[in-house]
PDB file of N, CA and C in Angstrom:
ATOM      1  N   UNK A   1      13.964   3.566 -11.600  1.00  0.00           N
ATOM      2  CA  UNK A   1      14.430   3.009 -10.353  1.00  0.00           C
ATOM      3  C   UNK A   1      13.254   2.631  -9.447  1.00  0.00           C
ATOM      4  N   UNK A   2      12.422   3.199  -9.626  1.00  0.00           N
ATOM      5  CA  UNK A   2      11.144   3.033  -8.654  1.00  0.00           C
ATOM      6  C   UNK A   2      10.187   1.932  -9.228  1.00  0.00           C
ATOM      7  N   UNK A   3      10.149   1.984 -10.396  1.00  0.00           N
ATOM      8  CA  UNK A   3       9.464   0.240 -10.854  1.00  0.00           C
ATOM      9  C   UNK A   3       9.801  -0.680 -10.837  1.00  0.00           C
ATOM     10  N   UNK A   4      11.669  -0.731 -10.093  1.00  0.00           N
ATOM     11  CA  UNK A   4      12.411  -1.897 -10.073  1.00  0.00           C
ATOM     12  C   UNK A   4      11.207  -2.414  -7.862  1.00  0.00           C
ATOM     13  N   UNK A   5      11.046  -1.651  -7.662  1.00  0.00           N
ATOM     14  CA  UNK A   5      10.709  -1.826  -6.083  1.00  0.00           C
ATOM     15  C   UNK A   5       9.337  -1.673  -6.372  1.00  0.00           C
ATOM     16  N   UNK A   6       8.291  -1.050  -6.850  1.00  0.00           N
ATOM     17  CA  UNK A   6       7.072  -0.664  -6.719  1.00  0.00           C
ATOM     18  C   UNK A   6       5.985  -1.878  -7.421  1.00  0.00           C
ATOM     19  N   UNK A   7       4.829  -2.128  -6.943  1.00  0.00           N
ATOM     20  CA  UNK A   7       4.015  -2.934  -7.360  1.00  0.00           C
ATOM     21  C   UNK A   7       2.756  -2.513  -8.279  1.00  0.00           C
ATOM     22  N   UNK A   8       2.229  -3.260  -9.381  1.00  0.00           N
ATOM     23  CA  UNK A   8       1.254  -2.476 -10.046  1.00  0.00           C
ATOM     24  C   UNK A   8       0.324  -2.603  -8.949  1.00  0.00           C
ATOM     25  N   UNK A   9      -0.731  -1.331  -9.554  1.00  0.00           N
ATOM     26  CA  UNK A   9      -2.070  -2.126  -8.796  1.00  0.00           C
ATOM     27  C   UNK A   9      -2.587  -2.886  -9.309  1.00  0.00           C
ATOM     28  N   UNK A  10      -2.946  -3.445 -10.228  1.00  0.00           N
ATOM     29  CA  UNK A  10      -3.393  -4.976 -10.658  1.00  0.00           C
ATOM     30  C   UNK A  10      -3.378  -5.595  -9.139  1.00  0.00           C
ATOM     31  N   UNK A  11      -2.270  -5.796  -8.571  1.00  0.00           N
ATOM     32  CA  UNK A  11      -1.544  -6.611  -7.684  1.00  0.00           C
ATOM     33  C   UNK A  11      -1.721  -5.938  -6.056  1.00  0.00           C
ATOM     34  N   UNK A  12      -2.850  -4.867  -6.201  1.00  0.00           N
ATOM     35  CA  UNK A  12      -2.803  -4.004  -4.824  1.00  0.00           C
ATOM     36  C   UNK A  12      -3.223  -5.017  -3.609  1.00  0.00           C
ATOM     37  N   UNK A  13      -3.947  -6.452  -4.105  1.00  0.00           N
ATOM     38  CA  UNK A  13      -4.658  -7.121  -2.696  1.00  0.00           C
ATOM     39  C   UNK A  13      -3.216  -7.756  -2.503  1.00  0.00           C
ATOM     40  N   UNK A  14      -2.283  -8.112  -3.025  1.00  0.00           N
ATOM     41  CA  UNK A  14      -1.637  -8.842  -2.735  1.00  0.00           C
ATOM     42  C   UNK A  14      -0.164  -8.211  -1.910  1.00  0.00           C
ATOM     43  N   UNK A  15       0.314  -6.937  -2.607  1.00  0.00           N
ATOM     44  CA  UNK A  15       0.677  -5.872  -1.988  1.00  0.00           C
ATOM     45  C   UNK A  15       0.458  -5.510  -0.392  1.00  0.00           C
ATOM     46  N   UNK A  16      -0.820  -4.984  -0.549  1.00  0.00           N
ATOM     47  CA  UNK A  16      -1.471  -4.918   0.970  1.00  0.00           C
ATOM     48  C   UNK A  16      -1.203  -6.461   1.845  1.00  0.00           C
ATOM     49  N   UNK A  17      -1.373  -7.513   1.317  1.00  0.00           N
ATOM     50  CA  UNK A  17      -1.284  -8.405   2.431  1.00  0.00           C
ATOM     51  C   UNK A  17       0.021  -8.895   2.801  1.00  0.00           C
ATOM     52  N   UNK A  18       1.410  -8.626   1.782  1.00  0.00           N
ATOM     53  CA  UNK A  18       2.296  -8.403   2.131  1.00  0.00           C
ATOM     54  C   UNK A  18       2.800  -7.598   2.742  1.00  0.00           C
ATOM     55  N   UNK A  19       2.292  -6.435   3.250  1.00  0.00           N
ATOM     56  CA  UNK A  19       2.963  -4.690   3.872  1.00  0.00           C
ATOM     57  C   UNK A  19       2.322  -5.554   5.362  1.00  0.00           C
ATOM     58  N   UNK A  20       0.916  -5.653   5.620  1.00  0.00           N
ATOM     59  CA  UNK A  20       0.563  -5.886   6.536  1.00  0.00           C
ATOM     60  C   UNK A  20       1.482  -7.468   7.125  1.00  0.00           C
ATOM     61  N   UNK A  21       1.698  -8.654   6.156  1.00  0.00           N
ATOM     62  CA  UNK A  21       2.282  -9.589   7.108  1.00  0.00           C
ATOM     63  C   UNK A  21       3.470  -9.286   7.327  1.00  0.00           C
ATOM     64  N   UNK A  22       4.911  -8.404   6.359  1.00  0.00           N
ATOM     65  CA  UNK A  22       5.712  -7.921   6.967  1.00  0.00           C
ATOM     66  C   UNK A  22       6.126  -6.989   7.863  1.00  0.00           C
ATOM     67  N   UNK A  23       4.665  -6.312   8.610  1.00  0.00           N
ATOM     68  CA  UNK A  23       4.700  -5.700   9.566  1.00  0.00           C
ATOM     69  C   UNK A  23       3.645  -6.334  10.767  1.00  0.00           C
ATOM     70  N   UNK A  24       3.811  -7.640  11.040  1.00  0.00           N
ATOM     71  CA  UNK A  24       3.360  -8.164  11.788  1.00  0.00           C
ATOM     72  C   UNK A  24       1.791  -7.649  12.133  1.00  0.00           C
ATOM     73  N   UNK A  25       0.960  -7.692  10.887  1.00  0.00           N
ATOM     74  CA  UNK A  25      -0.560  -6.754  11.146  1.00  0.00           C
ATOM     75  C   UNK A  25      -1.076  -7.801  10.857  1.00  0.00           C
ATOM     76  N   UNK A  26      -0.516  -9.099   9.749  1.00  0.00           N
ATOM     77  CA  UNK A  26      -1.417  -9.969   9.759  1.00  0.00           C
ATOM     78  C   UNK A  26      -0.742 -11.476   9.664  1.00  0.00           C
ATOM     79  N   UNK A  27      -1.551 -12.765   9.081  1.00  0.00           N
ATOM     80  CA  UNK A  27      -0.476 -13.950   9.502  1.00  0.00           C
ATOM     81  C   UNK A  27      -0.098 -14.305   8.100  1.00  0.00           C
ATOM     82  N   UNK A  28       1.202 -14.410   7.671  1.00  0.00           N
ATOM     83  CA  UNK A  28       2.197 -14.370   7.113  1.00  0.00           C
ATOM     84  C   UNK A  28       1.042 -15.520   5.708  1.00  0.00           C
ATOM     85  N   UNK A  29       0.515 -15.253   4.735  1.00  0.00           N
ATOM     86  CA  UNK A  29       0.146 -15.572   3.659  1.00  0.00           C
ATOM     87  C   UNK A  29      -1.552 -14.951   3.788  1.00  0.00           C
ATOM     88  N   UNK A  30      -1.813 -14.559   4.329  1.00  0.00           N
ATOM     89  CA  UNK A  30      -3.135 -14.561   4.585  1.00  0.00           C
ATOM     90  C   UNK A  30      -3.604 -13.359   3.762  1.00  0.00           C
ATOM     91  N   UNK A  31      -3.142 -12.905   2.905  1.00  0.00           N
ATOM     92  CA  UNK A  31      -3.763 -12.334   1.757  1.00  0.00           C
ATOM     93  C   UNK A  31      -3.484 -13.199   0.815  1.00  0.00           C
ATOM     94  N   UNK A  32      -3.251 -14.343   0.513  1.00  0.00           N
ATOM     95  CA  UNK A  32      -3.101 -14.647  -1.052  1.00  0.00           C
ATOM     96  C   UNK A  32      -4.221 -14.481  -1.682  1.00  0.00           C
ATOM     97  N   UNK A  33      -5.092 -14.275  -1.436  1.00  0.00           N
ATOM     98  CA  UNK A  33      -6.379 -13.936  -2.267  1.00  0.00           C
ATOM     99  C   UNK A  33      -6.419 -13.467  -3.679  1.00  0.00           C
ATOM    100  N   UNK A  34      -7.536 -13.072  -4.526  1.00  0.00           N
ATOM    101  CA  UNK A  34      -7.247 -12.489  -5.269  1.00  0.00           C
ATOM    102  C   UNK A  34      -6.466 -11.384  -5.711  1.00  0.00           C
ATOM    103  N   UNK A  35      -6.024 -10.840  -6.666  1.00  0.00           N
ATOM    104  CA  UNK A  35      -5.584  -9.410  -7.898  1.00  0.00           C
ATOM    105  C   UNK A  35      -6.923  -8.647  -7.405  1.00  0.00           C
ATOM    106  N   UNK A  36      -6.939  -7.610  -7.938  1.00  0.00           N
ATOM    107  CA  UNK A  36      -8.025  -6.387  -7.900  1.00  0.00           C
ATOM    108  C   UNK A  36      -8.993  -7.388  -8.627  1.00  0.00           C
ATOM    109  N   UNK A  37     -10.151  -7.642  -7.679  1.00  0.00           N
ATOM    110  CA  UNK A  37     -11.134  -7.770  -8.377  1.00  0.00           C
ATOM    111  C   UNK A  37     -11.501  -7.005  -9.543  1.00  0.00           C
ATOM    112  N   UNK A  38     -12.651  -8.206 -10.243  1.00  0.00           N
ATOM    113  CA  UNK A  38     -12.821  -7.301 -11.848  1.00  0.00           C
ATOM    114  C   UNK A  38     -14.056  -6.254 -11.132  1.00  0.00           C
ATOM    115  N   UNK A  39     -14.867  -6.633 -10.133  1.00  0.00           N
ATOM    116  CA  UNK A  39     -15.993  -5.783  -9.377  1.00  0.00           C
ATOM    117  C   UNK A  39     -15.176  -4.431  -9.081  1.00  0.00           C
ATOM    118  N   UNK A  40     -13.870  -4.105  -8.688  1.00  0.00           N
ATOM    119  CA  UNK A  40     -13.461  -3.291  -7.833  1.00  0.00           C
ATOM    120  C   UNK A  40     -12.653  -2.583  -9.298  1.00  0.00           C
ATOM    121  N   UNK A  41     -12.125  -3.145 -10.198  1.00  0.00           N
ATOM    122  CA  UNK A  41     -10.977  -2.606 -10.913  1.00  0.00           C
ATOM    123  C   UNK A  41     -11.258  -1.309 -11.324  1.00  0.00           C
ATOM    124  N   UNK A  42     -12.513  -0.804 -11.413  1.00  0.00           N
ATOM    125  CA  UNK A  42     -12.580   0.309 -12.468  1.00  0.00           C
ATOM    126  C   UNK A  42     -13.033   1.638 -11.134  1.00  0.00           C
ATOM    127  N   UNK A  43     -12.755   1.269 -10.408  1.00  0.00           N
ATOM    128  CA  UNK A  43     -13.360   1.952  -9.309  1.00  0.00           C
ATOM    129  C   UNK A  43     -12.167   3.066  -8.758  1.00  0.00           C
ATOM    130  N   UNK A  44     -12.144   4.454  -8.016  1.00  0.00           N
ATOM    131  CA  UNK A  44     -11.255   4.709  -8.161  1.00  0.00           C
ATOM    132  C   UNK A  44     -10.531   4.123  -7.208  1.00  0.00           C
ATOM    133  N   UNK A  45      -8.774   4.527  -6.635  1.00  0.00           N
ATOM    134  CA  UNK A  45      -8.142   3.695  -6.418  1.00  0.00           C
ATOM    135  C   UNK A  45      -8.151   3.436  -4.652  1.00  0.00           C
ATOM    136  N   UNK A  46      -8.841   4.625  -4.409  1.00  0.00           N
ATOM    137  CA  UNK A  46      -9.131   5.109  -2.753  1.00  0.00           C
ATOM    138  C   UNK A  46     -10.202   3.909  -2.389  1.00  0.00           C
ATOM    139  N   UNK A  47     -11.122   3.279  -3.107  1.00  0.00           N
ATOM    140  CA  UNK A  47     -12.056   2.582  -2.638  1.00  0.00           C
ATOM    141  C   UNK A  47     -11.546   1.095  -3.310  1.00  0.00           C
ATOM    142  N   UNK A  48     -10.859   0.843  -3.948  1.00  0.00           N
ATOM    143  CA  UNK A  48     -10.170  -0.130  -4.172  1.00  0.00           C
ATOM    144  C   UNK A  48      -9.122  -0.460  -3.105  1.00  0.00           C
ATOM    145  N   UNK A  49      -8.618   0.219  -2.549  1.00  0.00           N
ATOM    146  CA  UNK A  49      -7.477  -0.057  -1.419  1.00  0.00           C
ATOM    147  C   UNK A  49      -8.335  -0.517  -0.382  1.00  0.00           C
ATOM    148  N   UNK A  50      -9.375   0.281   0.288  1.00  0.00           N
ATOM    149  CA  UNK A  50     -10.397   0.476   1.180  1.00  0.00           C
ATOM    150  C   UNK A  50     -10.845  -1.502   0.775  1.00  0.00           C
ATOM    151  N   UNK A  51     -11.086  -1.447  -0.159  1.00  0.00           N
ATOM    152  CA  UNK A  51     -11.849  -3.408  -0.267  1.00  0.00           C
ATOM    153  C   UNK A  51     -10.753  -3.674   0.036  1.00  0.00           C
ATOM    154  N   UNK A  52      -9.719  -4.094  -0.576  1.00  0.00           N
ATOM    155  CA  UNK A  52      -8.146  -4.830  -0.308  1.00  0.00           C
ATOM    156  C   UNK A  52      -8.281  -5.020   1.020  1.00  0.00           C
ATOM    157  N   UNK A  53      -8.179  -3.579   1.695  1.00  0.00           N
ATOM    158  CA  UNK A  53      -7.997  -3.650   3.280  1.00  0.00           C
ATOM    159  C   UNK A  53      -8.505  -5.007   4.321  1.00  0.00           C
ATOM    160  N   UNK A  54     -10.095  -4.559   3.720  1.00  0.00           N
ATOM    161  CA  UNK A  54     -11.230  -5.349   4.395  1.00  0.00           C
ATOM    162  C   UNK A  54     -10.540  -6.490   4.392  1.00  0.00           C
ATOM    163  N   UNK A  55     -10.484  -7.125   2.832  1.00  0.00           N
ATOM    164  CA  UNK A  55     -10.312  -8.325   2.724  1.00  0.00           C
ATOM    165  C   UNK A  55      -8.916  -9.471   3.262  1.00  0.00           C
ATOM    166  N   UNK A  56      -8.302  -8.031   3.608  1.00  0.00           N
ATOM    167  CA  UNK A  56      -6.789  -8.577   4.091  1.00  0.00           C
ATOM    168  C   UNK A  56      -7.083  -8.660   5.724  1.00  0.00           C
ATOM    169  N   UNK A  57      -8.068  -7.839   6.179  1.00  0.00           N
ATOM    170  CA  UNK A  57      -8.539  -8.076   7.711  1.00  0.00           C
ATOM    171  C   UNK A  57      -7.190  -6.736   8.110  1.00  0.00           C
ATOM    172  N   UNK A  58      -6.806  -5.539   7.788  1.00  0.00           N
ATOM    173  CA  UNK A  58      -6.625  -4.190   8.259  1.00  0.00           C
ATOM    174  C   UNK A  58      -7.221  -3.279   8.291  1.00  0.00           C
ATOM    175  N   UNK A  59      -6.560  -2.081   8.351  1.00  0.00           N
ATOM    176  CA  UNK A  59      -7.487  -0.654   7.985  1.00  0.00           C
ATOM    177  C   UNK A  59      -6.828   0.085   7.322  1.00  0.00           C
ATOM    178  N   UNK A  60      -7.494   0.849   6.409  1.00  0.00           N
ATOM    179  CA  UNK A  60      -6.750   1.845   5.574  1.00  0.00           C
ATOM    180  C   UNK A  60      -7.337   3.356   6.171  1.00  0.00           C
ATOM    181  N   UNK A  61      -6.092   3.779   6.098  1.00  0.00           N
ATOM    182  CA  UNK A  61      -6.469   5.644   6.071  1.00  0.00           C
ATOM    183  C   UNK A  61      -6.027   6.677   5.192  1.00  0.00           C
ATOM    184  N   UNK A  62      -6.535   7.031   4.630  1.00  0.00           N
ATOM    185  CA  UNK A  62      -6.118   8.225   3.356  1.00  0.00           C
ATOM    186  C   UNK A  62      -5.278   9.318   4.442  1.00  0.00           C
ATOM    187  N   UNK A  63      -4.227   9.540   3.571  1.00  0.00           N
ATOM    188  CA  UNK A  63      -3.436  10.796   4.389  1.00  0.00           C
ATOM    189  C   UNK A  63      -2.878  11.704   3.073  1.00  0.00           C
ATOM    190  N   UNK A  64      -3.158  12.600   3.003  1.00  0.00           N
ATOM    191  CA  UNK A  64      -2.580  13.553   2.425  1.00  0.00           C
ATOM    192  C   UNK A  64      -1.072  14.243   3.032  1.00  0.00           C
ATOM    193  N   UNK A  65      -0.511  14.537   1.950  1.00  0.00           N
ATOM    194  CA  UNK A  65       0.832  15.558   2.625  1.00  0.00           C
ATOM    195  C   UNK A  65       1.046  16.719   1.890  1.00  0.00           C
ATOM    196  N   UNK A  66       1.860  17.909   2.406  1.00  0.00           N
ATOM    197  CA  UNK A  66       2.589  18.937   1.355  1.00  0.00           C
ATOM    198  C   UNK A  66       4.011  18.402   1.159  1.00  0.00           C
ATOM    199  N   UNK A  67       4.334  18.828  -0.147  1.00  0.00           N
ATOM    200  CA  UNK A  67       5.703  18.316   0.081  1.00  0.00           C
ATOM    201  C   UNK A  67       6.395  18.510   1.234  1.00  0.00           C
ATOM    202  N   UNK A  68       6.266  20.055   1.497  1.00  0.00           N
ATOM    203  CA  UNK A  68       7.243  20.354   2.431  1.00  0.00           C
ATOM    204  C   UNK A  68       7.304  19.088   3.682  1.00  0.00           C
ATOM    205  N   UNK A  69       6.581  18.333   3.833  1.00  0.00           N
ATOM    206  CA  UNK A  69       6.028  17.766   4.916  1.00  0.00           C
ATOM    207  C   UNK A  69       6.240  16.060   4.944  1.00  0.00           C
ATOM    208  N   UNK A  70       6.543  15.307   3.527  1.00  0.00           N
ATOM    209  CA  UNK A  70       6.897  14.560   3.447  1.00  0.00           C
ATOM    210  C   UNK A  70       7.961  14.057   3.630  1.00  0.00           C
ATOM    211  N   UNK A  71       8.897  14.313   3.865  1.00  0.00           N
ATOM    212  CA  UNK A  71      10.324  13.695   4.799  1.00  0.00           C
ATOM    213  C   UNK A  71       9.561  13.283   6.466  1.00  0.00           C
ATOM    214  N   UNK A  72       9.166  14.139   6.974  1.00  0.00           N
ATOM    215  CA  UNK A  72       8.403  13.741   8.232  1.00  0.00           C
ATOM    216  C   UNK A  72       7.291  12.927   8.378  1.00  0.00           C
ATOM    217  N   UNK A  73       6.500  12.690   7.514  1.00  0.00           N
ATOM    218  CA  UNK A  73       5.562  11.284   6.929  1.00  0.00           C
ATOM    219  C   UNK A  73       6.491  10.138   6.674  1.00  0.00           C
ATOM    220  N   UNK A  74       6.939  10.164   5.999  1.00  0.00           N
ATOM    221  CA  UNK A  74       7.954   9.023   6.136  1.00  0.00           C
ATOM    222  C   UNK A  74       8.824   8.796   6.756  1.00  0.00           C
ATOM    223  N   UNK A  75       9.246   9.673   7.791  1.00  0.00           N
ATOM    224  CA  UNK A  75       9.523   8.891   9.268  1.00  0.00           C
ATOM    225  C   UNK A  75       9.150   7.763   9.984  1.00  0.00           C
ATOM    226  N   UNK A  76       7.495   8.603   9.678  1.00  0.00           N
ATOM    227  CA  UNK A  76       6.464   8.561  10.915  1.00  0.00           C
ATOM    228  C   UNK A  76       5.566   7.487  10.081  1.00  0.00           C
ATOM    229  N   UNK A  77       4.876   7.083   8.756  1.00  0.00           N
ATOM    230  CA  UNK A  77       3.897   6.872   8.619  1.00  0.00           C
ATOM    231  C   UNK A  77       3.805   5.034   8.150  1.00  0.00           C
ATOM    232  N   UNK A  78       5.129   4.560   8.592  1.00  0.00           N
ATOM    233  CA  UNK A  78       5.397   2.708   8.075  1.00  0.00           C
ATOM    234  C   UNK A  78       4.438   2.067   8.762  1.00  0.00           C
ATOM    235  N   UNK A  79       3.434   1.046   9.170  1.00  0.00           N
ATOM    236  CA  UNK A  79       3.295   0.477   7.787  1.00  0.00           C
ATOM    237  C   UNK A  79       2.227   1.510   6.767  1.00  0.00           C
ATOM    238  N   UNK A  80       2.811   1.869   5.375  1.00  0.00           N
ATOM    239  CA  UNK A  80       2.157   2.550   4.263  1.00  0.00           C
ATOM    240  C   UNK A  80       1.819   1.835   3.390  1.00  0.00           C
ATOM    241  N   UNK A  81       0.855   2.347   2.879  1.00  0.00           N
ATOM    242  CA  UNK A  81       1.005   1.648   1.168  1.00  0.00           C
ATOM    243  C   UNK A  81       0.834   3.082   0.218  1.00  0.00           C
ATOM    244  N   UNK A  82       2.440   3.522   0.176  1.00  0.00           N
ATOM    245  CA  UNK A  82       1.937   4.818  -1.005  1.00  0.00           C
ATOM    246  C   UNK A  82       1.913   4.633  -2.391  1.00  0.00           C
ATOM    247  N   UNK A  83       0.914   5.530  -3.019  1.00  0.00           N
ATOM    248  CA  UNK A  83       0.998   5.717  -4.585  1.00  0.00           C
ATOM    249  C   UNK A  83       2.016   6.659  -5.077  1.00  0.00           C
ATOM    250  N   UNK A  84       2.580   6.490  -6.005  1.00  0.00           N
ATOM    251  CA  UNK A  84       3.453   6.664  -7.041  1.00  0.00           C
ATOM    252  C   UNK A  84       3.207   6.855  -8.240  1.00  0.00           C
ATOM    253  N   UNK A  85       3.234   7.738  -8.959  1.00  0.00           N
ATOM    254  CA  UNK A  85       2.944   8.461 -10.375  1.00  0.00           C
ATOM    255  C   UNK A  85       4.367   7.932 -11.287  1.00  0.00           C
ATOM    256  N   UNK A  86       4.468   6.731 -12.239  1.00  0.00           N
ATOM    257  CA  UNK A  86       5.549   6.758 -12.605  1.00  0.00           C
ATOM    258  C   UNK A  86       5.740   6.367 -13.649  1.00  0.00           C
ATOM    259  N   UNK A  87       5.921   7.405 -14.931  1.00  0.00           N
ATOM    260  CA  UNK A  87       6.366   6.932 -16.373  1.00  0.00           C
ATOM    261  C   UNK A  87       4.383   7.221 -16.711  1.00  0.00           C
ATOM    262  N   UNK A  88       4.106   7.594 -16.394  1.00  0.00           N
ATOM    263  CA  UNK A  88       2.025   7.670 -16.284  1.00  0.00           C
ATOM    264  C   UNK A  88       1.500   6.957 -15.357  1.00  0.00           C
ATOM    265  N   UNK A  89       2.021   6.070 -14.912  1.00  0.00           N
ATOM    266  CA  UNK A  89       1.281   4.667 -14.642  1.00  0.00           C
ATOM    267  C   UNK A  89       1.540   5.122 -12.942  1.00  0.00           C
ATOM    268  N   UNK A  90       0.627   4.921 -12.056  1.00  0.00           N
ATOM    269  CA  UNK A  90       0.658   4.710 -10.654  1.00  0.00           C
ATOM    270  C   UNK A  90       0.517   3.207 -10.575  1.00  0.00           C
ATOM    271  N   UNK A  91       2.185   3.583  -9.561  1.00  0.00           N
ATOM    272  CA  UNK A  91       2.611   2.461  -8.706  1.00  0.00           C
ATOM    273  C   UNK A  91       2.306   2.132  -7.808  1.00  0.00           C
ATOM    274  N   UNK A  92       2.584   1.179  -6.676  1.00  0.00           N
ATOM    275  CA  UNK A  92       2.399   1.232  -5.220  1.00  0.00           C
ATOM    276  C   UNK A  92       3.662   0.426  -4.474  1.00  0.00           C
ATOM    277  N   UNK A  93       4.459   1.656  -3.397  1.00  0.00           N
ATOM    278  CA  UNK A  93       4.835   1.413  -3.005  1.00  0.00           C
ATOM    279  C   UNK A  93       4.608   0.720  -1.730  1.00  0.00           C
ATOM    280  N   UNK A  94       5.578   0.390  -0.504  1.00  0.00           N
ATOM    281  CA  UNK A  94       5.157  -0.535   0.333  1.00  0.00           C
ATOM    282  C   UNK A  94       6.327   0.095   1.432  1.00  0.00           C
ATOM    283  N   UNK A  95       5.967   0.756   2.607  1.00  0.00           N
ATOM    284  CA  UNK A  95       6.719   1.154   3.471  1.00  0.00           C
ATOM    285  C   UNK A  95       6.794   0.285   4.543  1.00  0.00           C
ATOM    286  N   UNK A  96       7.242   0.177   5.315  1.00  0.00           N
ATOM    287  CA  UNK A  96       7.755  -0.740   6.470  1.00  0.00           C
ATOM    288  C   UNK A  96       8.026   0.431   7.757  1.00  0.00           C
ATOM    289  N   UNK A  97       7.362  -0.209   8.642  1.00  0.00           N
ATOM    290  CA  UNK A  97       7.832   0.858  10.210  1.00  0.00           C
ATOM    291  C   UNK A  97       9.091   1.155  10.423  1.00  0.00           C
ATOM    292  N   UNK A  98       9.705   2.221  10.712  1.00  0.00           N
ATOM    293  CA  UNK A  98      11.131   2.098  10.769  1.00  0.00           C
ATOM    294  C   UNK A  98      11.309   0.972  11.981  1.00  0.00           C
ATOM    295  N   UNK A  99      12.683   0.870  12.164  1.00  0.00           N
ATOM    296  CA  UNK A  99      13.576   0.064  13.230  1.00  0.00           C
ATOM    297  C   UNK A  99      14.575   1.013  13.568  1.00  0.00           C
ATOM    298  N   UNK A 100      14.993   1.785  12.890  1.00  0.00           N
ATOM    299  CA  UNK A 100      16.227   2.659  13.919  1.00  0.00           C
ATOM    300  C   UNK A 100      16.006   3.460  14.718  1.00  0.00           C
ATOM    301  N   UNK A 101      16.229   4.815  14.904  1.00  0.00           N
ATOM    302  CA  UNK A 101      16.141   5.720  15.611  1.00  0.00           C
ATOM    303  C   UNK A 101      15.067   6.972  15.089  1.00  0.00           C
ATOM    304  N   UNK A 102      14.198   7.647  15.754  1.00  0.00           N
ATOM    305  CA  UNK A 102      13.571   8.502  15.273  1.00  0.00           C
ATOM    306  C   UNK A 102      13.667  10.086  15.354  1.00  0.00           C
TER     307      UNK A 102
END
């Protein structure tokens, strides 16, 4: 169910510049840029997001959680770009700020 919604990272610059233009962070195509560079691909995935960022013109911040604690991160933490462990393969999901009530 989660690979029907989740993006590879192959696809993380493009990902990121979609999270950011559907949360009004940046102007609506302005990541089409490249896939994970071949410079960046083998790199781990924390400093691969970190280039994406740059190149999309945002900022990234590493956040850790406990489980116990993740229902309240995802309240709180849209626009995200989380990783996902799924079937082996890490995904990336794409959170959005809420709009309802908090």
């Amino acid at each position: 169910m989660i690979d029907a919604s989740a993006w590879p990272v192959e696809r993380l610059h493009e990902a990121l510049g979609a999270l950011a233009s559907a949360s009004g962070l940046a102007a609506a195509g302005g990541a089409s840029g490249p896939t994970v560079s071949h410079a960046h691909a083998d790199l781990p995935l924390d400093v691969q997001v970190d280039a994406a960022a740059r190149g999309t013109g945002v900022d990234a911040e590493p956040v850790a959680a406990r489980v116990a604690d993740c229902a309240d991160l995802l309240r709180r933490a849209g626009p995200a770009l989380l990783t996902v462990r799924s079937a082996g393969t890490v995904r990336l999901l794409l959170l959005l700020p809420g709009r309802g009530r908090r």
